[in-house]
C-alpha atoms as a PDB file:
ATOM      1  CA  UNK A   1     -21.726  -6.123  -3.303  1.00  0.00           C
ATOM      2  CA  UNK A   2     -19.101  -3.573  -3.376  1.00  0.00           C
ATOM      3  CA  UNK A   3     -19.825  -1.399  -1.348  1.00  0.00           C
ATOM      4  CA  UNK A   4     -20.397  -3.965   1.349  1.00  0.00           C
ATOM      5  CA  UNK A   5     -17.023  -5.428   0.494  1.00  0.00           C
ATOM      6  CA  UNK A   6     -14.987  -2.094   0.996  1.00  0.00           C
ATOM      7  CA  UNK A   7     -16.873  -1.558   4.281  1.00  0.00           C
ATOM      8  CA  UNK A   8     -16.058  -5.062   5.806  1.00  0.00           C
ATOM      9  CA  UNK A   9     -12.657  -5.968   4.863  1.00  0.00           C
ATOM     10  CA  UNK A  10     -10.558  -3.206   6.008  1.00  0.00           C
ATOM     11  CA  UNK A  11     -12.574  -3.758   9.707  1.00  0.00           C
ATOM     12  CA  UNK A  12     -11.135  -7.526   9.339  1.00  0.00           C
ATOM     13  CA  UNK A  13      -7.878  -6.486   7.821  1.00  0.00           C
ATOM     14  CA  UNK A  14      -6.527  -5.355  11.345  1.00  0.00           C
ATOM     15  CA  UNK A  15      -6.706  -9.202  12.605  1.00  0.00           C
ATOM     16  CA  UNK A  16      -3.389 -11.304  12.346  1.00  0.00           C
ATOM     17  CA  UNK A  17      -3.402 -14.528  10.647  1.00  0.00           C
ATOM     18  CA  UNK A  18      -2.246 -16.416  13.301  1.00  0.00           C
ATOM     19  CA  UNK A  19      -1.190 -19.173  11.493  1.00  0.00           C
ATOM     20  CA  UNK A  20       0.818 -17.287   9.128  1.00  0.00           C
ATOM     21  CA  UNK A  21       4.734 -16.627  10.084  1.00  0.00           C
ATOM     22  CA  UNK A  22       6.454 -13.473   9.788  1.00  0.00           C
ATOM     23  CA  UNK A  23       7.533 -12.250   6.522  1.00  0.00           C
ATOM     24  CA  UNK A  24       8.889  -8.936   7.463  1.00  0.00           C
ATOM     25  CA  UNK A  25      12.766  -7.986   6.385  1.00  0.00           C
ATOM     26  CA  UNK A  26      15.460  -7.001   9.068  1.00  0.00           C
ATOM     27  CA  UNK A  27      14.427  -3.256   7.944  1.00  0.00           C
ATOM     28  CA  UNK A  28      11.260  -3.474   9.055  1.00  0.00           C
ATOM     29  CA  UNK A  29      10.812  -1.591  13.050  1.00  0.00           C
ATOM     30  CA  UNK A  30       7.611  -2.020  14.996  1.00  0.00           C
ATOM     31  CA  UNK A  31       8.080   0.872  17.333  1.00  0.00           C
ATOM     32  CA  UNK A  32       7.212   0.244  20.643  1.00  0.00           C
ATOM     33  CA  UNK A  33       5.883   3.270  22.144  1.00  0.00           C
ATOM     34  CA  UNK A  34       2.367   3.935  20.396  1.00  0.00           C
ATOM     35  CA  UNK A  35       1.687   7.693  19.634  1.00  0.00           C
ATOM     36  CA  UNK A  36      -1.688   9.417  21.363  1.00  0.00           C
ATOM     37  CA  UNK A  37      -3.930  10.845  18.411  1.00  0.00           C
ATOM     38  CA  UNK A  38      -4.968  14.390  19.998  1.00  0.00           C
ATOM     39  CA  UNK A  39      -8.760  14.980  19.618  1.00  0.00           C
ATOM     40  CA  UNK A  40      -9.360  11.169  18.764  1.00  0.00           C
ATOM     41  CA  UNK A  41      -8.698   9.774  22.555  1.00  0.00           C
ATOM     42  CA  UNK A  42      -7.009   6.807  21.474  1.00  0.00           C
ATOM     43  CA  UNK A  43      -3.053   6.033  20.518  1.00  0.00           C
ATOM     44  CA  UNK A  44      -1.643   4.116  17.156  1.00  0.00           C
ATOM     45  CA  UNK A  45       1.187   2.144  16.666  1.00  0.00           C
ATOM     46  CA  UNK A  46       4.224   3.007  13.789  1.00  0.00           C
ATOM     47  CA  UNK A  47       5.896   0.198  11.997  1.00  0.00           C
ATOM     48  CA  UNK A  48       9.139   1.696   9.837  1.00  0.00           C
ATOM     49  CA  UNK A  49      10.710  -0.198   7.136  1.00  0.00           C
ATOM     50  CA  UNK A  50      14.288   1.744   7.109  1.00  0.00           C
ATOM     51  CA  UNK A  51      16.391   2.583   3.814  1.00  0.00           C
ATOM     52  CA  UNK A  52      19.239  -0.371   2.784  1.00  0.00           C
ATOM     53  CA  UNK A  53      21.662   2.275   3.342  1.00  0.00           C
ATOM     54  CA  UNK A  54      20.727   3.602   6.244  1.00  0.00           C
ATOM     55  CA  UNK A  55      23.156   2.433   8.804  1.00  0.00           C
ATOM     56  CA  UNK A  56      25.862   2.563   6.631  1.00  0.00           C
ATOM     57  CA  UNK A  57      25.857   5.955   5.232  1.00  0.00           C
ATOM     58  CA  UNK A  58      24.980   7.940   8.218  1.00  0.00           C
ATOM     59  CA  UNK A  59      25.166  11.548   6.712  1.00  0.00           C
ATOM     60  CA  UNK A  60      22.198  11.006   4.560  1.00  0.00           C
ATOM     61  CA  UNK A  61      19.218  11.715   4.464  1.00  0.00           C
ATOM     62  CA  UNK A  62      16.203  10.000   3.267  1.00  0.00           C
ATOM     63  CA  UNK A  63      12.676  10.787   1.559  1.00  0.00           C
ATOM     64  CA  UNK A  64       9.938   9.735   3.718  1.00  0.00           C
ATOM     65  CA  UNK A  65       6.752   7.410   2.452  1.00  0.00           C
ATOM     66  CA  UNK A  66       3.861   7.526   4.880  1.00  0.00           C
ATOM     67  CA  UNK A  67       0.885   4.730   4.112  1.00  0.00           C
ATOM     68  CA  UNK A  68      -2.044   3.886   5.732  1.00  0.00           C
ATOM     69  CA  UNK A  69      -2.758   0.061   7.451  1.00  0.00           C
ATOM     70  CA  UNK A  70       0.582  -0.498   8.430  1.00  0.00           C
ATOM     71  CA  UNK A  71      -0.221  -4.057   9.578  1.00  0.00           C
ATOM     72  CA  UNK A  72      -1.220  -5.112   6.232  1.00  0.00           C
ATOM     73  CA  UNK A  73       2.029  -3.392   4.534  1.00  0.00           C
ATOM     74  CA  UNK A  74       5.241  -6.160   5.585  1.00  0.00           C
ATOM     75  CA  UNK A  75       4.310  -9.057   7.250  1.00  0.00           C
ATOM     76  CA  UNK A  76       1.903 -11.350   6.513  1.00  0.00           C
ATOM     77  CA  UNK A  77       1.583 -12.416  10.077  1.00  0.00           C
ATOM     78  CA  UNK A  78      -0.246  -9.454  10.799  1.00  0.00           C
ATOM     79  CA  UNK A  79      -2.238  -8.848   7.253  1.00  0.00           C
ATOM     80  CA  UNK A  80      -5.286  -9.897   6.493  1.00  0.00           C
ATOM     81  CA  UNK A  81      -5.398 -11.272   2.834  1.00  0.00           C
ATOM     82  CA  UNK A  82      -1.668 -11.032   2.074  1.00  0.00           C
ATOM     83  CA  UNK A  83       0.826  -8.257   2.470  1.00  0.00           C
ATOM     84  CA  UNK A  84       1.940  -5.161   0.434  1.00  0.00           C
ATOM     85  CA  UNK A  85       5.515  -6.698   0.211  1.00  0.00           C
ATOM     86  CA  UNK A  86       6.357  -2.704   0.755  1.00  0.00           C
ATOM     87  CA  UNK A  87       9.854  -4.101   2.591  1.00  0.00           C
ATOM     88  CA  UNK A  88      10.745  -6.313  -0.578  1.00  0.00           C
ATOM     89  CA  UNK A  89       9.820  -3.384  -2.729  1.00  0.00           C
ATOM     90  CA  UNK A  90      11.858  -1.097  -1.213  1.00  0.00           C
ATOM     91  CA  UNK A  91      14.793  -3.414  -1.082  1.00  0.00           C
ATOM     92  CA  UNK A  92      14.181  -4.579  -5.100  1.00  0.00           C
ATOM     93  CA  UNK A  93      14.213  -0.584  -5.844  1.00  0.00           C
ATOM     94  CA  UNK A  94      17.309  -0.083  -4.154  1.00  0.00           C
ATOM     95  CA  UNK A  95      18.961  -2.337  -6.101  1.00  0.00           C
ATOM     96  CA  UNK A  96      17.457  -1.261  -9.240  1.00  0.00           C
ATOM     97  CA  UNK A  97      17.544   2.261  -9.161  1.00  0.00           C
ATOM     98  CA  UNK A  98      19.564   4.085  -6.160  1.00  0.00           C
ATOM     99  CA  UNK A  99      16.065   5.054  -4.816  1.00  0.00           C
ATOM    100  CA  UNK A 100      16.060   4.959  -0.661  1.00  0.00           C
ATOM    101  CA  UNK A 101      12.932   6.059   1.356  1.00  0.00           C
ATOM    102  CA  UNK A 102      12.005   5.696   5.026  1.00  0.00           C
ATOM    103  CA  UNK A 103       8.473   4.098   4.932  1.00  0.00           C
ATOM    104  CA  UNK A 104       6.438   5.067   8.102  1.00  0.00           C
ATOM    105  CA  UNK A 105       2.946   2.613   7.865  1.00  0.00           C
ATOM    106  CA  UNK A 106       0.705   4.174  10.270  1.00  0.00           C
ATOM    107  CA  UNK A 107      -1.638   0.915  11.856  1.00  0.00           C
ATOM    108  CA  UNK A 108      -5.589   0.775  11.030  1.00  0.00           C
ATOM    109  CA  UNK A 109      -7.910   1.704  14.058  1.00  0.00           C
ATOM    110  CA  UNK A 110      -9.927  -1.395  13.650  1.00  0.00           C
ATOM    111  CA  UNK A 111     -13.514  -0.846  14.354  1.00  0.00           C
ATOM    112  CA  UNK A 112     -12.216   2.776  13.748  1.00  0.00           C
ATOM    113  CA  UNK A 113     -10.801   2.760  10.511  1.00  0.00           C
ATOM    114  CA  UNK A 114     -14.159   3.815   8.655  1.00  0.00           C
ATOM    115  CA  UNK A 115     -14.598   6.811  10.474  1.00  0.00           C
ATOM    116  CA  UNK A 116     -10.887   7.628  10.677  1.00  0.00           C
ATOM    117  CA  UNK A 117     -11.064   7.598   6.818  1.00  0.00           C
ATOM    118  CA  UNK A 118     -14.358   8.606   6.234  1.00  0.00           C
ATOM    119  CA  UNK A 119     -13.724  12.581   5.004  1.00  0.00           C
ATOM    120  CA  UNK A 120     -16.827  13.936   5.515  1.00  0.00           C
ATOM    121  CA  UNK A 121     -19.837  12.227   7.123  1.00  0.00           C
ATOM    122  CA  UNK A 122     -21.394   9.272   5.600  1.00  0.00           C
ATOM    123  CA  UNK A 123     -24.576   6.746   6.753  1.00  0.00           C
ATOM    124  CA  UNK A 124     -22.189   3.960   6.272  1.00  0.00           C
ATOM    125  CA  UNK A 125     -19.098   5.137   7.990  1.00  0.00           C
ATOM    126  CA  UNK A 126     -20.423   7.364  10.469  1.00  0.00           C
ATOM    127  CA  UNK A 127     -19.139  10.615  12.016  1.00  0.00           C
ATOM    128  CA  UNK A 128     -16.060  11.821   9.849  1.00  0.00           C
ATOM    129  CA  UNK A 129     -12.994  11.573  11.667  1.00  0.00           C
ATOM    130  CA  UNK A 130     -11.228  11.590   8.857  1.00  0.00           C
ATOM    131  CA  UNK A 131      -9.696  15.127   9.468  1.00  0.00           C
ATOM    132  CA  UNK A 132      -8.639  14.724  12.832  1.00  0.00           C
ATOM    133  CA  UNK A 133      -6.260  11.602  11.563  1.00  0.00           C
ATOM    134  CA  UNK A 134      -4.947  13.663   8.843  1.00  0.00           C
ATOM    135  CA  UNK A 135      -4.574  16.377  11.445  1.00  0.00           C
ATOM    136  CA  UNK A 136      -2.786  13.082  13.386  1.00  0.00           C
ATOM    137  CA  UNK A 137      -0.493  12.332  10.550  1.00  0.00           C
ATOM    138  CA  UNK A 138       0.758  15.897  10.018  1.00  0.00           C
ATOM    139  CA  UNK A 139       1.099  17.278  13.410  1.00  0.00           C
ATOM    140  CA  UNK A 140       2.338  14.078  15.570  1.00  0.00           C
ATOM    141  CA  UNK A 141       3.431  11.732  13.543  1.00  0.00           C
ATOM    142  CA  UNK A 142       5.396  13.680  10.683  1.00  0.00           C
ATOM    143  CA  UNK A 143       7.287  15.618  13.412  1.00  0.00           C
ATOM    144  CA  UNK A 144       7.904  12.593  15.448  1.00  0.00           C
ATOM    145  CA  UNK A 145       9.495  10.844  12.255  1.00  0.00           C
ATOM    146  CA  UNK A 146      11.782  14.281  11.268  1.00  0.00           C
ATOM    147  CA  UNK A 147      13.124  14.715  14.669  1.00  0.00           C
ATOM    148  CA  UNK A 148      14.163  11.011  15.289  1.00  0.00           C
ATOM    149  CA  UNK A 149      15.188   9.676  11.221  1.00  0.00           C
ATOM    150  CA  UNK A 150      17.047  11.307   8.999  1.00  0.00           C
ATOM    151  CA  UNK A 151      14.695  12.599   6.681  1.00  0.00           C
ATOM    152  CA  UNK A 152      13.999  15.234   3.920  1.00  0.00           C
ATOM    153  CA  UNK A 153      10.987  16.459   5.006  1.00  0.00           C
ATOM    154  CA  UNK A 154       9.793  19.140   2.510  1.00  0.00           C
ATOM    155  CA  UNK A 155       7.286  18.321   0.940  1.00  0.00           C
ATOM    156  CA  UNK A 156       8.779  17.348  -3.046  1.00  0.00           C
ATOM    157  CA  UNK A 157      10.330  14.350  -0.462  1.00  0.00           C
ATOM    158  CA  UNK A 158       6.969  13.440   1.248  1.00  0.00           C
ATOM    159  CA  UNK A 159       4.210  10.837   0.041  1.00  0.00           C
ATOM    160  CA  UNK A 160       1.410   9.597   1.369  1.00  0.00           C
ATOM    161  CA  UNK A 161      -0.388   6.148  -0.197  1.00  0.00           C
ATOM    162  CA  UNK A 162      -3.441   3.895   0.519  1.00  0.00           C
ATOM    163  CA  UNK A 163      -5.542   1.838  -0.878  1.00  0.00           C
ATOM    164  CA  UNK A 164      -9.532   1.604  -0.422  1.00  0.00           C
ATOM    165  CA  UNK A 165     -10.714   4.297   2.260  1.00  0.00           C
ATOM    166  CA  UNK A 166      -7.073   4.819   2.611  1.00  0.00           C
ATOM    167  CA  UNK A 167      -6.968   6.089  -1.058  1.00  0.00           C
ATOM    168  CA  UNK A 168      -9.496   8.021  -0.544  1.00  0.00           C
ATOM    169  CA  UNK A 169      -8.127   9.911   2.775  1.00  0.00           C
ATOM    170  CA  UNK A 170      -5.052  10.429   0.919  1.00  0.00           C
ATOM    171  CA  UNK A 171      -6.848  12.156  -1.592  1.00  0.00           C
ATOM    172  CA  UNK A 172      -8.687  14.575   1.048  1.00  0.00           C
ATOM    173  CA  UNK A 173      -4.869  14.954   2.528  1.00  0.00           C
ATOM    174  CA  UNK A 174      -4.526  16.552  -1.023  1.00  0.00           C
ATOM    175  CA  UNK A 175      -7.009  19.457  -0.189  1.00  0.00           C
ATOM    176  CA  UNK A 176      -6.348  19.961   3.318  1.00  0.00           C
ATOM    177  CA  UNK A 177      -1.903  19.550   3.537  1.00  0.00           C
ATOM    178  CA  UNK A 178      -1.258  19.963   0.056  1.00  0.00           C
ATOM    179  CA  UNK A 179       1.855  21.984   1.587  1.00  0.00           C
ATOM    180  CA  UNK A 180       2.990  18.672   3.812  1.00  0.00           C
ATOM    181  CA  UNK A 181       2.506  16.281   0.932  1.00  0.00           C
ATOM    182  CA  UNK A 182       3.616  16.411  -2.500  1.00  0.00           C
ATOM    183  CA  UNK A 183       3.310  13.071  -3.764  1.00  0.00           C
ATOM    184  CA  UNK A 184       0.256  10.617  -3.478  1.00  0.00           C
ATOM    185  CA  UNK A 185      -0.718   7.319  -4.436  1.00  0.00           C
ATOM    186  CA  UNK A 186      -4.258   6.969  -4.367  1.00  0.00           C
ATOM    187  CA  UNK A 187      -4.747   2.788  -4.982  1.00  0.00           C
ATOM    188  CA  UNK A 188      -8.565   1.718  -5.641  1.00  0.00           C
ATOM    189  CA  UNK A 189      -9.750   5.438  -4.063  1.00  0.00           C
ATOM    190  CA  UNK A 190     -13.511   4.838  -2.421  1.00  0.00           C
ATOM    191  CA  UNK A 191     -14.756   8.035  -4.073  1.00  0.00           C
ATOM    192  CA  UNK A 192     -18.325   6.501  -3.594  1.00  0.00           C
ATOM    193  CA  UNK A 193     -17.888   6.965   0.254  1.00  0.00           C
ATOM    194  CA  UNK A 194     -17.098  10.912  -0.625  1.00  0.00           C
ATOM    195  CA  UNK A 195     -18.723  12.402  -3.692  1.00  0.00           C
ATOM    196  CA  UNK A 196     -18.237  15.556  -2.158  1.00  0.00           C
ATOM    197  CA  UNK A 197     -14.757  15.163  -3.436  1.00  0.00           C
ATOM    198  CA  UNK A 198     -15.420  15.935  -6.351  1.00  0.00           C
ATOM    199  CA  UNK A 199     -16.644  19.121  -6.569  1.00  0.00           C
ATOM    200  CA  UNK A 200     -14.182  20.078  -3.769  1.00  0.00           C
ATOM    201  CA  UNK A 201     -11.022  19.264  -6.196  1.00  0.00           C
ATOM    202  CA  UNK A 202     -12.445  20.878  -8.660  1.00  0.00           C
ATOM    203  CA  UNK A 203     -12.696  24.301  -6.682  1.00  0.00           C
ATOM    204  CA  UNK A 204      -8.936  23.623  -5.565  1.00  0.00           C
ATOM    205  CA  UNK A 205      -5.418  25.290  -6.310  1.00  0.00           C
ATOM    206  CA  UNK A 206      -2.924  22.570  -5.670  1.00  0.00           C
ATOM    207  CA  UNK A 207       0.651  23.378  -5.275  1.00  0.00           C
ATOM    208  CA  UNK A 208       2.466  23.190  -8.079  1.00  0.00           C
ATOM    209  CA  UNK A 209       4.704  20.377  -7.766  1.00  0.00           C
ATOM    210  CA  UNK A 210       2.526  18.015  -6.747  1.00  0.00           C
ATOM    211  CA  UNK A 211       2.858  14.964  -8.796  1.00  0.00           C
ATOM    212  CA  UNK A 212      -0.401  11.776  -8.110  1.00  0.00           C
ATOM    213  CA  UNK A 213      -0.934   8.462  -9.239  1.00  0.00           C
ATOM    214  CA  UNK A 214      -4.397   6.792  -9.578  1.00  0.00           C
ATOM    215  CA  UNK A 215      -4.576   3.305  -9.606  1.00  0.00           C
ATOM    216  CA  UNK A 216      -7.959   1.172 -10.019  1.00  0.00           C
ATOM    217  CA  UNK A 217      -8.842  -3.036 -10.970  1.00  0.00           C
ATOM    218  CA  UNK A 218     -10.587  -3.476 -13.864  1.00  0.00           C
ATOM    219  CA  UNK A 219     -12.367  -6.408 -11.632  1.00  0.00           C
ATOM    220  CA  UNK A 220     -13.320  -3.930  -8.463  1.00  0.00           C
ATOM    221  CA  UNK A 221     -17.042  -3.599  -9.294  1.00  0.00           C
ATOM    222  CA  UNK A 222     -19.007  -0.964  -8.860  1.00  0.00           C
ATOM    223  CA  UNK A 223     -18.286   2.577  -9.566  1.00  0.00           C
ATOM    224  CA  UNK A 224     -14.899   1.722  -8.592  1.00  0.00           C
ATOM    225  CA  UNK A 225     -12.608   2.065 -12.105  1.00  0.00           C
ATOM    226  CA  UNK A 226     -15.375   4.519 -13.622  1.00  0.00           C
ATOM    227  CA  UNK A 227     -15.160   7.190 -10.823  1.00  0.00           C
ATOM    228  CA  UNK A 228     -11.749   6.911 -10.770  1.00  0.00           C
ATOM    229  CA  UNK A 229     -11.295   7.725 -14.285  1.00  0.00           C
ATOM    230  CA  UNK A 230     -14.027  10.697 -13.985  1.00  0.00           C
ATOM    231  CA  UNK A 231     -11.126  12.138 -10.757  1.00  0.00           C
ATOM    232  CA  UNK A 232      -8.200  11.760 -13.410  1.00  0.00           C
ATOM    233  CA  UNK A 233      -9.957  13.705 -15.779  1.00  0.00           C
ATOM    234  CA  UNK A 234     -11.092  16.286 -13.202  1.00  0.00           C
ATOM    235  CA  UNK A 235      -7.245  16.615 -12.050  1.00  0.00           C
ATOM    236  CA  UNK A 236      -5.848  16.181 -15.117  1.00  0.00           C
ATOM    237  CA  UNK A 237      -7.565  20.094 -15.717  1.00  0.00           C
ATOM    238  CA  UNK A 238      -6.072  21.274 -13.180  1.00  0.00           C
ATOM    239  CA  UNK A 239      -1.954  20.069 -13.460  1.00  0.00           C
ATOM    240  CA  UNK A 240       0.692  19.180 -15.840  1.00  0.00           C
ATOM    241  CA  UNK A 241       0.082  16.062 -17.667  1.00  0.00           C
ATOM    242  CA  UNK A 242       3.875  14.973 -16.623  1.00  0.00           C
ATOM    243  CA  UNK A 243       2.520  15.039 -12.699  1.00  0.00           C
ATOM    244  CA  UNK A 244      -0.548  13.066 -12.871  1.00  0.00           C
ATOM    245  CA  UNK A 245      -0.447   9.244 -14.029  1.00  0.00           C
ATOM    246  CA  UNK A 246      -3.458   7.043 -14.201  1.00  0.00           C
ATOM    247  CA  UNK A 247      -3.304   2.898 -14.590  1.00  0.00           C
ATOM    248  CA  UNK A 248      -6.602   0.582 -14.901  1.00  0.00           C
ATOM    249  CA  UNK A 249      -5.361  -2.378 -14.376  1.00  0.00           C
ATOM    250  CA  UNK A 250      -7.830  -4.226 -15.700  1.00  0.00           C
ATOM    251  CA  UNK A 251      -7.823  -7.874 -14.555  1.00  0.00           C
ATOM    252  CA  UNK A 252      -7.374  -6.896 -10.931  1.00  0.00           C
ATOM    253  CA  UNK A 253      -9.655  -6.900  -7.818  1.00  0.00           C
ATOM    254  CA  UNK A 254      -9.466  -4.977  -5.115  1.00  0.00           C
ATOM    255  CA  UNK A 255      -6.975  -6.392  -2.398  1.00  0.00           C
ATOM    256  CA  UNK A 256      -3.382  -6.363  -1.456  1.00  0.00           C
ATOM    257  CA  UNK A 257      -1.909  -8.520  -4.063  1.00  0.00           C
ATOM    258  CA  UNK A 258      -3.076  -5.959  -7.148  1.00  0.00           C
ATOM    259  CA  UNK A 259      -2.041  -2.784  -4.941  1.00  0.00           C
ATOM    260  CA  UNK A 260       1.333  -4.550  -4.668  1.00  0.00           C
ATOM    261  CA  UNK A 261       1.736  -5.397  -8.092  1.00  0.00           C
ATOM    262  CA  UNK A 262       1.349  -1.437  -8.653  1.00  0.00           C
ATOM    263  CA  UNK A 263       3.464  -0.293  -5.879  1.00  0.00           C
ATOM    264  CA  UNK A 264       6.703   0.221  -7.940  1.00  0.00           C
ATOM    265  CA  UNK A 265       5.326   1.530 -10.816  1.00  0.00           C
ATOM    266  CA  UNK A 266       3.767   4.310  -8.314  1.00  0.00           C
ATOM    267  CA  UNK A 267       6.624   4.853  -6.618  1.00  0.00           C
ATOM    268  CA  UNK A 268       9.091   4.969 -10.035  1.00  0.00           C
ATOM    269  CA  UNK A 269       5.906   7.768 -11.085  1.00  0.00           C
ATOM    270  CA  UNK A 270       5.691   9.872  -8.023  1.00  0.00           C
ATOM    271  CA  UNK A 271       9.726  10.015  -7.024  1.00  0.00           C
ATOM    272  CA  UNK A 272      11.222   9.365 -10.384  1.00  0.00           C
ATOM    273  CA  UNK A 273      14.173   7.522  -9.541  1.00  0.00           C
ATOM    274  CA  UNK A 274      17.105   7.400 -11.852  1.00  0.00           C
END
């Protein structure tokens, strides 16, 4: 029943709950201009939730947050089973600690998002075109977001979070543009979809600084907590116990409610605000 559940909700997540009104803060940008994925034939819309300070302090410069299924990350007029509340968070965080970031949510490619996230092939997902998004993220849509924000765009400043298939991309991103990204939040990471993973961490050299943070439900099913615990004892070889965090939370399930709940512990982890 898992499995079945991780393939079929994030195809339905990309549908708007029509009924539902906007929740979305006055930070919050839809851009209008979607941006063509080279190699993919097909374009994807950027929503931006901008720093608190950003208009008024215009000298500074910002740490930037990319996540996956933007539609499901600030408004729950365009989620499927609630929203991230990433906008709230952000503003709550501000207030709490002096921590500003730009967060870029890249949209879901519907009856694509399987493949898109699927890092090698699989007979569920299909093709893998998993590293031509990734490829997507870092060569069109990181430079877009530099040259038009103020951002800090080495990589100690750069994240990159999802949850489900979007976990688990971010965790290929680790592998493949460990020198783009050096912080990850990989929420309820489909490592079922990608054993492969596995073995392919293991024979990695990750940067130094990278810091991660695993998240998993207690209530997912499945393989879902137990093969996330088996990755954070595979990284946990392989960096400083200070960089790599792991939380089981274990009365959650796996949807956008939990993965909120988490979000600013993850972020307080990976960016350690003051």
């Amino acid at each position: 029943m898992q499995r079945r559940l991780l393939l079929t909700l994030p195809l339905m997540s990309c549908l708007p709950a029509w009924a539902a009104p906007s929740t979305a803060l006055p930070s919050v940008r839809v851009l209008p201009e979607p941006l063509a994925m080279p190699g993919l034939a097909r374009s994807r819309t950027l929503r931006l939730c901008l720093p608190p300070s950003y208009d008024s302090e215009p000298e500074r410069r910002y740490p930037v947050i990319y996540m996956h299924d933007g539609q499901n990350l600030f408004d729950a007029a365009t989620s499927f089973a609630g929203e991230w509340g990433v906008d709230e968070t952000m503003a709550a965080l501000g207030k709490e600690t002096g921590f500003e970031a730009l967060v870029v949510g890249i949209d879901n490619g519907a009856e694509k998002r399987n493949s898109e996230m699927a890092p090698y092939d699989h007979k569920e997902l299909g093709k893998a075109e998993g590293p031509a998004y990734l490829d997507f993220i870092v060569n069109t849509v990181k430079p877009f977001i530099d040259n038009g924000w103020r951002t800090r765009p080495r990589s100690e400043h750069t994240a990159l979070i999802g949850s489900s298939l979007g976990g688990l991309i971010s965790h290929a991103a680790l592998l493949s543009h460990g020198e783009v990204f050096g912080r990850y939040g990989l929420f309820s990471p489909s490592y079922w979809a990608a054993p492969q993973l596995f073995e392919a961490t293991a024979a990695a050299r990750l940067p130094a600084d990278t810091r991660i943070h695993l998240y998993c439900g207690g209530r997912e099913g499945g393989s879902m907590a137990g093969q996330t615990r088996q990755m954070h004892k595979q990284l946990a070889r392989q960096m400083p116990p200070e960089q790599l965090s792991l939380h089981i939370a274990a009365e959650a399930g796996h949807n956008e409610a939990a993965w909120r709940a988490e979000l600013p512990a993850a972020l307080k982890t990976l960016f350690r605000p003051g």
